[in-house]
C-alpha atoms as a PDB file:
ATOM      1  CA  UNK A   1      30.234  10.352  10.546  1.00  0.00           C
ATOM      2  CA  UNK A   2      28.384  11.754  13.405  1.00  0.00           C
ATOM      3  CA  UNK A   3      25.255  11.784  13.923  1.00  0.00           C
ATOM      4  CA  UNK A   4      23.053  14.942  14.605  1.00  0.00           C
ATOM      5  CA  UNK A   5      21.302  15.237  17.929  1.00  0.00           C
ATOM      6  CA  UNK A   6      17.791  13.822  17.645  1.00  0.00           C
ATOM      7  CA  UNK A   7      15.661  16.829  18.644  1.00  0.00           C
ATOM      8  CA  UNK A   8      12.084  16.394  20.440  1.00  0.00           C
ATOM      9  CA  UNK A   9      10.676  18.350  17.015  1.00  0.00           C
ATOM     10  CA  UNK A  10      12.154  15.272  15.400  1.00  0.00           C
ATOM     11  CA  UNK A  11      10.307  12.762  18.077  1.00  0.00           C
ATOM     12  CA  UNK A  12       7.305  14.709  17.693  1.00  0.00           C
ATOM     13  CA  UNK A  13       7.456  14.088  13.652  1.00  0.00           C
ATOM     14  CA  UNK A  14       8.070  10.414  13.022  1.00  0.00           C
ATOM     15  CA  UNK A  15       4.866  10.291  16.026  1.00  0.00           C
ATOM     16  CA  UNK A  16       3.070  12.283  14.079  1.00  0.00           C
ATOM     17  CA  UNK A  17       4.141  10.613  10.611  1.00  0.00           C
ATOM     18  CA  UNK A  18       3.287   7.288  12.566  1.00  0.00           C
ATOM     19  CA  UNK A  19      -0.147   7.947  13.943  1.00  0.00           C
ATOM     20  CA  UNK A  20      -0.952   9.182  10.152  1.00  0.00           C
ATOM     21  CA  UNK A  21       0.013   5.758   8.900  1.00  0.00           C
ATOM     22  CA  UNK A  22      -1.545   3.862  11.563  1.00  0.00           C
ATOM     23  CA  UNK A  23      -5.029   5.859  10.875  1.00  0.00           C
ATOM     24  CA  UNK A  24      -4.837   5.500   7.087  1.00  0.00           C
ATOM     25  CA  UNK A  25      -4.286   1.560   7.339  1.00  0.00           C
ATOM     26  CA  UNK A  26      -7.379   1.565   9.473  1.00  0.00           C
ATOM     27  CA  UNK A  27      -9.437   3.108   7.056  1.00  0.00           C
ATOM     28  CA  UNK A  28      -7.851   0.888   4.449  1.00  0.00           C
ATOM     29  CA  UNK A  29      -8.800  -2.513   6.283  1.00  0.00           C
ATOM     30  CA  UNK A  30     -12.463  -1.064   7.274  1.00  0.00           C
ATOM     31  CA  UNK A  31     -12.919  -0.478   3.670  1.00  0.00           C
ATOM     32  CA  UNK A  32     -11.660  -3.726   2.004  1.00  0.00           C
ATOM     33  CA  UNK A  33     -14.027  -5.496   4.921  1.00  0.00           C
ATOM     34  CA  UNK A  34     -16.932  -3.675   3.668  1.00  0.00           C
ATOM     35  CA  UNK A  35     -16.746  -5.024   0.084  1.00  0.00           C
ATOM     36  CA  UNK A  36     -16.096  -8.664   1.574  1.00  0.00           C
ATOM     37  CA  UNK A  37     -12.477  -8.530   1.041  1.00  0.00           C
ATOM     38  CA  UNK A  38      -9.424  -9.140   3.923  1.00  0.00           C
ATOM     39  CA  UNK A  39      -7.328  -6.257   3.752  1.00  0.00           C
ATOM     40  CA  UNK A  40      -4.549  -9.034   2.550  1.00  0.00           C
ATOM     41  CA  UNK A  41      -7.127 -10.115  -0.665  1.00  0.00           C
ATOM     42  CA  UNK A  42      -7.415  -6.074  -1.014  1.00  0.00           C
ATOM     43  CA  UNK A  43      -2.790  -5.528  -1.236  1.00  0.00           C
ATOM     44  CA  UNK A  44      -2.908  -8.608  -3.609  1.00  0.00           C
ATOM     45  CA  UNK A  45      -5.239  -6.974  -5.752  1.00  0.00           C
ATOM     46  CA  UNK A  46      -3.654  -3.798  -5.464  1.00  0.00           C
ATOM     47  CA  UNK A  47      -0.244  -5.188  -6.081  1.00  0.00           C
ATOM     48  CA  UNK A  48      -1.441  -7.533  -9.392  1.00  0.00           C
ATOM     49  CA  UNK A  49      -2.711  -4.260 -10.826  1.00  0.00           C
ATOM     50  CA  UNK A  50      -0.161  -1.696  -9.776  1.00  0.00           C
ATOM     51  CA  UNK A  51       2.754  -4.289 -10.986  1.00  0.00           C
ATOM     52  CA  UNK A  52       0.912  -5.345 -13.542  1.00  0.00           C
ATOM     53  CA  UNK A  53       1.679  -2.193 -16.138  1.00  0.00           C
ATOM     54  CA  UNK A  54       5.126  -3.280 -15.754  1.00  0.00           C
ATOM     55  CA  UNK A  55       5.086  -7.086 -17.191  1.00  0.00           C
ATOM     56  CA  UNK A  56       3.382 -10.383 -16.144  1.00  0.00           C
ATOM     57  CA  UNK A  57       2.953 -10.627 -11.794  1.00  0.00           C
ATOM     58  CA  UNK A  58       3.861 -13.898 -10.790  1.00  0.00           C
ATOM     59  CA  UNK A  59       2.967 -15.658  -7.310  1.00  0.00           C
ATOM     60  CA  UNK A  60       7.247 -14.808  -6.772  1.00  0.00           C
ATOM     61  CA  UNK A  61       6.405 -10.864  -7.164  1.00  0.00           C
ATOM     62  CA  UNK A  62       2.949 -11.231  -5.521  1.00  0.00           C
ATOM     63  CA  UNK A  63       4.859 -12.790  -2.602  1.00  0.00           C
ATOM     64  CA  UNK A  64       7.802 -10.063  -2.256  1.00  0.00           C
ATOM     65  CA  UNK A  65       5.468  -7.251  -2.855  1.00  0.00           C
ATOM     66  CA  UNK A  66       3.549  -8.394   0.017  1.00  0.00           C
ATOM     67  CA  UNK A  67       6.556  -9.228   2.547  1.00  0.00           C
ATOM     68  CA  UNK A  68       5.513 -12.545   2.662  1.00  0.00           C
ATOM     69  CA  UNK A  69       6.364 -16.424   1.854  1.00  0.00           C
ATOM     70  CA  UNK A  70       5.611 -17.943  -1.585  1.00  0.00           C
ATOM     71  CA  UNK A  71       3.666 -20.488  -0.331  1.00  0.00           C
ATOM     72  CA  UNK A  72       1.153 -18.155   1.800  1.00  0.00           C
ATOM     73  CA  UNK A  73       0.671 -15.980  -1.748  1.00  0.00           C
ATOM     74  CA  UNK A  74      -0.296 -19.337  -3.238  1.00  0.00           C
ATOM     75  CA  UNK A  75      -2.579 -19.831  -0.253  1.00  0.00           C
ATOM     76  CA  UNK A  76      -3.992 -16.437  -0.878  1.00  0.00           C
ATOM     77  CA  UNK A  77      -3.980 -16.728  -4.907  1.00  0.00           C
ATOM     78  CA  UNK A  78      -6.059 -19.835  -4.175  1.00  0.00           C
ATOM     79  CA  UNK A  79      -8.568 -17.558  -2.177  1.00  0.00           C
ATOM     80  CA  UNK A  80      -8.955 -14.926  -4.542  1.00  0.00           C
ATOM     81  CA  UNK A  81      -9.477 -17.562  -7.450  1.00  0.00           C
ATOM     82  CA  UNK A  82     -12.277 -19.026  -5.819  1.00  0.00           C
ATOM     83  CA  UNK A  83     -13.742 -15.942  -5.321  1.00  0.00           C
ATOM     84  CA  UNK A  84     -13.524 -15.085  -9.040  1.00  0.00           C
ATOM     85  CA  UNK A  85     -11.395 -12.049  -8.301  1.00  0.00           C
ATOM     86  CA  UNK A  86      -8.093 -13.408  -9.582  1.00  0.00           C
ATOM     87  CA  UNK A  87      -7.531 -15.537 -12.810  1.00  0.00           C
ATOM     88  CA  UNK A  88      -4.258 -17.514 -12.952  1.00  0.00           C
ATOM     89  CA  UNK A  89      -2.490 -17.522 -16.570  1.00  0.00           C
ATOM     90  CA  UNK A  90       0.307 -19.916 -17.869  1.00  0.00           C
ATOM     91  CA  UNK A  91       3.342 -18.108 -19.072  1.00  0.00           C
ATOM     92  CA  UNK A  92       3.606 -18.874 -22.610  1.00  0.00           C
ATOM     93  CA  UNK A  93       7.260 -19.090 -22.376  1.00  0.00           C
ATOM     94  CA  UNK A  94       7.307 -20.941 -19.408  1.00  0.00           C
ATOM     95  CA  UNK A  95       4.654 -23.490 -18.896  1.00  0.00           C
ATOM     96  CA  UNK A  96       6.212 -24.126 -15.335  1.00  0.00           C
ATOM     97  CA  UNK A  97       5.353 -20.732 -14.333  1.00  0.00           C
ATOM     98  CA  UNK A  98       1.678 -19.356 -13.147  1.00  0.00           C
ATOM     99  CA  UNK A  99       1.117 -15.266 -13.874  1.00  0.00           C
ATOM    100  CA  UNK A 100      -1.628 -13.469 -12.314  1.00  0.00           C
ATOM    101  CA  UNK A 101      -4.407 -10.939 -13.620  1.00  0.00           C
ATOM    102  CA  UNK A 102      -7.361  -9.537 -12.036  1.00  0.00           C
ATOM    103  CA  UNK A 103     -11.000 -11.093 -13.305  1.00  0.00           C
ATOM    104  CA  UNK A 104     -13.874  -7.969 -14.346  1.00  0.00           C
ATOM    105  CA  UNK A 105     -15.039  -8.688 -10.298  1.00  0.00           C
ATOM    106  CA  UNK A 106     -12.000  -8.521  -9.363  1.00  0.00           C
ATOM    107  CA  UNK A 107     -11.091  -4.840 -11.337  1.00  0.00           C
ATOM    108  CA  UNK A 108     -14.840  -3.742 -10.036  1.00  0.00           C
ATOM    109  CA  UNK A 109     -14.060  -4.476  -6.449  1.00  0.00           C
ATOM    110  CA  UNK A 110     -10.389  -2.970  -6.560  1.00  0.00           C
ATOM    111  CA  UNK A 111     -11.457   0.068  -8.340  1.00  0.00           C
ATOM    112  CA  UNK A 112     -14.250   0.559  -5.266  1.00  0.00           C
ATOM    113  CA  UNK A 113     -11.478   0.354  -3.053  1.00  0.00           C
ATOM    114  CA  UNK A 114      -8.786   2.587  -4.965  1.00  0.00           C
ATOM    115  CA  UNK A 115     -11.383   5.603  -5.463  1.00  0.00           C
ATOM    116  CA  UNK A 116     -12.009   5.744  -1.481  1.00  0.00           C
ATOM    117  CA  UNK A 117      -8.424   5.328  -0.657  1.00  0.00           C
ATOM    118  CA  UNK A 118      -7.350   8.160  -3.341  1.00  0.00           C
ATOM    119  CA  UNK A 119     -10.405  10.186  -1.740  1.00  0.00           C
ATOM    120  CA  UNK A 120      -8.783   9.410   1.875  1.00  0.00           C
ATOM    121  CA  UNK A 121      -5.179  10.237   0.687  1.00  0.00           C
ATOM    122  CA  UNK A 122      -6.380  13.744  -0.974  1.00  0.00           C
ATOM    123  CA  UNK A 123      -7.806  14.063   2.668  1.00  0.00           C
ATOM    124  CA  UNK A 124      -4.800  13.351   4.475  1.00  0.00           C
ATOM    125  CA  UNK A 125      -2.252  15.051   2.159  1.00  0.00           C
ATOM    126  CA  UNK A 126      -2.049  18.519   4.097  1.00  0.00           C
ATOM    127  CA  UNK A 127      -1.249  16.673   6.868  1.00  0.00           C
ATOM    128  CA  UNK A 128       1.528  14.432   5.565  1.00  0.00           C
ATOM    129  CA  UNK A 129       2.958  17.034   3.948  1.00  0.00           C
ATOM    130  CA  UNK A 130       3.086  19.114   7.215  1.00  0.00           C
ATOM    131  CA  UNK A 131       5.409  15.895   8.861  1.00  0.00           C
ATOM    132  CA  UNK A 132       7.243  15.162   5.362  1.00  0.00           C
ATOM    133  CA  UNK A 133       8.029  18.537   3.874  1.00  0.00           C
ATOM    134  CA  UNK A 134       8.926  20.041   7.426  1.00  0.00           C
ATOM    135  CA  UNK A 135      12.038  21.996   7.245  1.00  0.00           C
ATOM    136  CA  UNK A 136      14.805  22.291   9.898  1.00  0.00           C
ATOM    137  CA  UNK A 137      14.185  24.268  12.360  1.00  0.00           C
ATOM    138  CA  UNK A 138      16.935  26.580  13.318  1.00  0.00           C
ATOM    139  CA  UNK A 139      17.526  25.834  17.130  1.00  0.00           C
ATOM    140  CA  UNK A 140      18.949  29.708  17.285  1.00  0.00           C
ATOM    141  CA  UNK A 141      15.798  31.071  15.797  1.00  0.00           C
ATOM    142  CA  UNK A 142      12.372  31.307  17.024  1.00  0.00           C
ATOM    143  CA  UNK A 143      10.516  32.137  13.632  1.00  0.00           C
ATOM    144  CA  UNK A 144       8.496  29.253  11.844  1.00  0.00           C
ATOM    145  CA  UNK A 145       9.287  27.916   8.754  1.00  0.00           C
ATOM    146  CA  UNK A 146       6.855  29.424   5.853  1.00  0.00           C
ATOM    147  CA  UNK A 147       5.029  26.713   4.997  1.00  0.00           C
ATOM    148  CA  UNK A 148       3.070  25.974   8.221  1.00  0.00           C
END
């Protein structure tokens, strides 16, 4: 199957699309710094709570959620521990295994964060949408589509 011909509308989006990522992560490290946190303590956090409505997070879905080794999410489990933000739990069924769940400074601190980033997102919306709900433009046609 052939490909269509990659348009400079289409450059101009995945830039834009880009740059809007780039800018939010920013914000999203400057904001985990200012409550004392790495932006790699703040993900964990994020990533125990968001998976944990779904079942037990182990170190194993800490680590893939994260993109990285097991042994660095046990190096960063070990972080957040001693920082009271994380409490480590030994699966019932498997006394081998080690689950995760935030501690009450840990839920304080990652609710701080979430509200910000929420507030930045509802900021930034209009102009994601604008790169992610753009239509094709009709190279015939010089009308705009109607959402812009």
């Amino acid at each position: 199957m052939r490909r269509p011909p990659i348009r400079q509308a289409d450059y101009a989006a995945l830039a834009e699309f880009r740059y809007l990522i780039r800018r939010f992560l920013e914000f999203s490290e400057k904001e985990a710094r200012l409550v004392g946190l790495t932006p790699r303590q703040h993900q964990a956090l994020l990533a125990i709570k968001g998976l944990g409505g779904a079942g037990p997070v182990s170190i194993g879905d800490l680590a893939e959620r994260l993109c990285i080794r097991h042994h660095s999410a046990v190096e960063l489990v070990n972080r957040l521990a001693e920082k009271e933000l994380v409490e480590r739990i030994t699966d019932s069924a498997d006394h081998r295994r080690i689950l995760l769940g935030l501690c009450p400074k840990g839920e304080a601190s990652l609710a701080e964060l979430s509200a910000a980033h929420l507030n930045e997102l509802s900021r930034i919306r209009p102009m994601l949408r604008r790169v992610l709900d753009r239509e094709e433009e009709d190279p015939d046609s010089s009308t705009r589509s109607r959402r812009e």
